[in-house]
C-alpha atoms as a PDB file:
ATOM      1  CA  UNK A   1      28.720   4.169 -21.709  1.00  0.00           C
ATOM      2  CA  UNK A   2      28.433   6.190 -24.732  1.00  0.00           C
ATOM      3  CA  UNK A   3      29.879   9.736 -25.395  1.00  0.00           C
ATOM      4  CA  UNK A   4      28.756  11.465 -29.011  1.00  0.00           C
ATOM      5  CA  UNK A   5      30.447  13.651 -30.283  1.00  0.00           C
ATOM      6  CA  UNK A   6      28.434  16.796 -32.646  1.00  0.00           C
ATOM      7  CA  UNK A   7      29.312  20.022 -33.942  1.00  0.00           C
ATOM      8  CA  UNK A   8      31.724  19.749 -36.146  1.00  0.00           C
ATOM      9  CA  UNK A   9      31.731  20.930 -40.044  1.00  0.00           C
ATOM     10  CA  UNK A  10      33.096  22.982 -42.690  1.00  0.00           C
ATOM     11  CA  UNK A  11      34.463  26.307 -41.890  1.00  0.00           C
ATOM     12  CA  UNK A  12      36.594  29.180 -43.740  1.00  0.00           C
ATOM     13  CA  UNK A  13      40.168  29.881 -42.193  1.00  0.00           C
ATOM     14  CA  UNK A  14      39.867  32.226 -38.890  1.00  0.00           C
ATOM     15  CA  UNK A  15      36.136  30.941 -38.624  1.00  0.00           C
ATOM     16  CA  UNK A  16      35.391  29.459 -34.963  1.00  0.00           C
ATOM     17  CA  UNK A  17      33.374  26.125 -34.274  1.00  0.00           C
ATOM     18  CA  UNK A  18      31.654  24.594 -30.761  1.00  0.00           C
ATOM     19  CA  UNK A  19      32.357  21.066 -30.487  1.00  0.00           C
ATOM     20  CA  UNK A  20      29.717  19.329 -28.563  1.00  0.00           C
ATOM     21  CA  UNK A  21      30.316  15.846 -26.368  1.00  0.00           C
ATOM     22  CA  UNK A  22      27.299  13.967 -24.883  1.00  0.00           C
ATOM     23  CA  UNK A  23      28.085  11.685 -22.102  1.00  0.00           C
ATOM     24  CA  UNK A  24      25.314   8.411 -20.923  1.00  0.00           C
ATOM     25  CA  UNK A  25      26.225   5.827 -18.803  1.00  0.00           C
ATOM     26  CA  UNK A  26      28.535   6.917 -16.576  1.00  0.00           C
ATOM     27  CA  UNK A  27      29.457   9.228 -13.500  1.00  0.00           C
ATOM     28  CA  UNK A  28      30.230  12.252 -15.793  1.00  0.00           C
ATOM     29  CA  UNK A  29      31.658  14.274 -12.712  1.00  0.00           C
ATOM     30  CA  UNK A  30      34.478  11.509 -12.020  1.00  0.00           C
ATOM     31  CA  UNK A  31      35.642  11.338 -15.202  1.00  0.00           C
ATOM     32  CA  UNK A  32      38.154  14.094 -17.197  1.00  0.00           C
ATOM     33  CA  UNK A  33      37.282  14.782 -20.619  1.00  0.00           C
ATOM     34  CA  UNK A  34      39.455  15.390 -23.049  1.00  0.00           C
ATOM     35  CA  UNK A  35      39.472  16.022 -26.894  1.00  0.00           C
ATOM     36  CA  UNK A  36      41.889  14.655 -29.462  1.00  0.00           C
ATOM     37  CA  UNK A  37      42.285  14.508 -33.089  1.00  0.00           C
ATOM     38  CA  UNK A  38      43.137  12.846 -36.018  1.00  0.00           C
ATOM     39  CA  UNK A  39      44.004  13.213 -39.666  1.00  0.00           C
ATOM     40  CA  UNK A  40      44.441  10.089 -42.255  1.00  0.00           C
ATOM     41  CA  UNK A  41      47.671   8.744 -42.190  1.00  0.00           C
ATOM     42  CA  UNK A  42      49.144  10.464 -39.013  1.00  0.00           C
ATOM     43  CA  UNK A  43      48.766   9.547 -34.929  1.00  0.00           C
ATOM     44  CA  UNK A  44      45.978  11.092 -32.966  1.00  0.00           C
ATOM     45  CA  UNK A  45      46.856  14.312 -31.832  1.00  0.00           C
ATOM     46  CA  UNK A  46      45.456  15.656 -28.380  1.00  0.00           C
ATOM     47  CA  UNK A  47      44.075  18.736 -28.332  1.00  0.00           C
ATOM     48  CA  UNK A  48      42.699  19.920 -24.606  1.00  0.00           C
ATOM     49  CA  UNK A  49      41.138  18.187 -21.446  1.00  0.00           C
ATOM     50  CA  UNK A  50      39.396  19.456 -18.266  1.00  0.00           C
ATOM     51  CA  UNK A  51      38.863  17.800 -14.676  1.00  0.00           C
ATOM     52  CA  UNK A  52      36.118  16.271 -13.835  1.00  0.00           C
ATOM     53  CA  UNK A  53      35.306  19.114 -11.426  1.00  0.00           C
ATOM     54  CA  UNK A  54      35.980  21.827 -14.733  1.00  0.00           C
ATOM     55  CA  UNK A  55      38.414  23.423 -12.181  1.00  0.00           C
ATOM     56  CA  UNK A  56      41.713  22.848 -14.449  1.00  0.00           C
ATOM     57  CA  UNK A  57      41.798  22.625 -17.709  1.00  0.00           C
ATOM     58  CA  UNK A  58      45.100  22.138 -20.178  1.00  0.00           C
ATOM     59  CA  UNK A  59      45.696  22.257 -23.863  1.00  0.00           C
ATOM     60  CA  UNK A  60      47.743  21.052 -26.557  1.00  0.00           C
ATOM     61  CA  UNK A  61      50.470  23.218 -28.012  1.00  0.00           C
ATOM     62  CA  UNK A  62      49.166  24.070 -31.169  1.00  0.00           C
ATOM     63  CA  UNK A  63      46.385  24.790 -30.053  1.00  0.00           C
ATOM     64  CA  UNK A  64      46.854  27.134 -27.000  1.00  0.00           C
ATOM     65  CA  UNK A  65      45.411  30.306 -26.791  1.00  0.00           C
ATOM     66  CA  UNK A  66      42.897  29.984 -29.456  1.00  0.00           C
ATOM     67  CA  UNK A  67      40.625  26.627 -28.040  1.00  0.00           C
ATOM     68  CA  UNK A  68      38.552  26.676 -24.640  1.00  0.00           C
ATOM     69  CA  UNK A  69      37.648  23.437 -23.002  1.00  0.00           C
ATOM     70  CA  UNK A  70      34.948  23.355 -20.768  1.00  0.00           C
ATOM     71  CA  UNK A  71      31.613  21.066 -19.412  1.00  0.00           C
ATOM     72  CA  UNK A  72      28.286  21.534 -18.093  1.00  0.00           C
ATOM     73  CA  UNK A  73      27.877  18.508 -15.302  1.00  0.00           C
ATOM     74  CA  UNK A  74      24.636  18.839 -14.593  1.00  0.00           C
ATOM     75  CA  UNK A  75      23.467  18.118 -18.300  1.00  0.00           C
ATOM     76  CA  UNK A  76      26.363  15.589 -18.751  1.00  0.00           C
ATOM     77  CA  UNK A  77      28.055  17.731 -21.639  1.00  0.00           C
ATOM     78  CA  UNK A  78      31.883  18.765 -22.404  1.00  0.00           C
ATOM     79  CA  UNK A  79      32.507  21.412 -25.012  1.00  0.00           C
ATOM     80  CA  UNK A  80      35.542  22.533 -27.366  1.00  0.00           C
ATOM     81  CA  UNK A  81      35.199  26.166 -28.575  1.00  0.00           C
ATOM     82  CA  UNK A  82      37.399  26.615 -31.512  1.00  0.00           C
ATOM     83  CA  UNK A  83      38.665  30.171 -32.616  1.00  0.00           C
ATOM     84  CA  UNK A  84      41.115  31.013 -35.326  1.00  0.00           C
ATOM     85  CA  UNK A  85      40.513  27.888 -37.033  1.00  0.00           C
ATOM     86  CA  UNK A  86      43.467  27.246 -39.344  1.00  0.00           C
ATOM     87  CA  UNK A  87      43.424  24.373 -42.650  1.00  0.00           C
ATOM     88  CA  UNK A  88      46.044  22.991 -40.282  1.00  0.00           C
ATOM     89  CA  UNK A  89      43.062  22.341 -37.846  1.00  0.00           C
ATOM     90  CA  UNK A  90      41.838  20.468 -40.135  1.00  0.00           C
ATOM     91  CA  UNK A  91      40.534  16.820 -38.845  1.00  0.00           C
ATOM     92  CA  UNK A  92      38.108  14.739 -37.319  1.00  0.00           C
ATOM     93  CA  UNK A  93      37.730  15.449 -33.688  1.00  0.00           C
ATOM     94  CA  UNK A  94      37.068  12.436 -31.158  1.00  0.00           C
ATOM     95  CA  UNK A  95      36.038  13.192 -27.194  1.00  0.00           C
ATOM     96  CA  UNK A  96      36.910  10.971 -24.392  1.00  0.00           C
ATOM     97  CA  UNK A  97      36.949  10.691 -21.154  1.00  0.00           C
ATOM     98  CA  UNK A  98      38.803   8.838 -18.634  1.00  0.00           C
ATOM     99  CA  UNK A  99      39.331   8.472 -14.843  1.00  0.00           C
ATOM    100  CA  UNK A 100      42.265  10.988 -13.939  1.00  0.00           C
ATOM    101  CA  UNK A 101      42.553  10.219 -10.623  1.00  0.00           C
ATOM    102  CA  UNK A 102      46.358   8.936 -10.743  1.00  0.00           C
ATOM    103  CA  UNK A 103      47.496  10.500 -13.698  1.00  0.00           C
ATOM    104  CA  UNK A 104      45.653  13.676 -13.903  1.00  0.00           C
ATOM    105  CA  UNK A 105      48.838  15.532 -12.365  1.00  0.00           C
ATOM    106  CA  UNK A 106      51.244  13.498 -14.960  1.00  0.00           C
ATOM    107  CA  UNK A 107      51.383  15.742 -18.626  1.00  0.00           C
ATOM    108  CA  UNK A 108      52.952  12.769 -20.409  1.00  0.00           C
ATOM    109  CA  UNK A 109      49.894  10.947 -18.896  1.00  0.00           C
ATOM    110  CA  UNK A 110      47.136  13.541 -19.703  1.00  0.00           C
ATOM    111  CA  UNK A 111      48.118  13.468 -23.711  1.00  0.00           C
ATOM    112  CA  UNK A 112      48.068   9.650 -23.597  1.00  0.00           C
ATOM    113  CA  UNK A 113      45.164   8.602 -26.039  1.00  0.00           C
ATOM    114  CA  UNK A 114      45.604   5.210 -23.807  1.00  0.00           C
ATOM    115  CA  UNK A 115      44.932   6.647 -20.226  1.00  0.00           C
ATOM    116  CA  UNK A 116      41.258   7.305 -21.503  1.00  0.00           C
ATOM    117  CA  UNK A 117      38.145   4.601 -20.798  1.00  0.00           C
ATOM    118  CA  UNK A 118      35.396   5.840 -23.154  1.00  0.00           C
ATOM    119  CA  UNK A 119      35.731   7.382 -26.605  1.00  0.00           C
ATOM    120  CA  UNK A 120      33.178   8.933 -28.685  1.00  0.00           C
ATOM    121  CA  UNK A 121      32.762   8.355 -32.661  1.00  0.00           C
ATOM    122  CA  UNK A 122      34.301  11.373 -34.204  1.00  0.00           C
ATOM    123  CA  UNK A 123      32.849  14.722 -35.613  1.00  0.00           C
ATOM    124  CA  UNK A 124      34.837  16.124 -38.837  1.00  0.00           C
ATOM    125  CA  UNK A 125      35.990  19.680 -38.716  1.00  0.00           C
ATOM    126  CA  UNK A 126      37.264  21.101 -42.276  1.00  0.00           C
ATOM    127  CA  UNK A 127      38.640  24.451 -42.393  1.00  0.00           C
ATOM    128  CA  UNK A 128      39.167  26.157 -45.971  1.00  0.00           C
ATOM    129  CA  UNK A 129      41.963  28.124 -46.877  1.00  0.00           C
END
């Protein structure tokens, strides 16, 4: 299994970004994807994750309202649109995925880096002030 992350890069402040996540090796439409990330020094931080189906989708707090999850199944791909990037936003953005089916309902569960099978390598995302 191997999901790759792409897309990320530098960006002025209220700029918007598409993150990109490639998934090989694996039933794409049984797995959720979700998107987390991570600055030096601090825990990863999740960030949004959709169904396998794309039918529900949730977000992280600081981040609602100005990301979109979403995934094209039939070429295997998950995206993160990013709008009103902030230097806050500021990090190096990992995509997983992971098999929801008994914890997709549980939000303590869906922002649990450990619930998730597969991860991809990371794409940075720098915003300038």
């Amino acid at each position: 299994v191997q999901l790759q992350a792409s897309g990320g890069g530098l960006v002025q402040t209220g700029g918007s970004l598409r993150l990109s996540c490639a998934a090989s090796g694996l039933t794409f439409t049984s797995y959720a994807v979700g998107w987390f990330r991570q600055v030096p020094g601090k825990e990863r931080e999740f960030v949004a994750l959709i169904s396998g189906a794309g039918g529900s989708t949730w977000y992280g707090d600081s981040v609602k309202g100005r990301f979109s999850i979403s995934r094209d199944n039939a070429k295997n791909r998950a995206y993160l649109q990013m709008h009103g990037l902030e230097p806050d936003d500021t990090a190096v953005y990992y995509c997983a995925a992971g098999d929801g089916r008994h914890w997709l309902s549980r939000p303590n569960d869906r922002s649990n880096e450990r619930r998730y099978d597969y991860w991809g390598q990371g794409t940075q995302v720098t915003v300038s002030s």
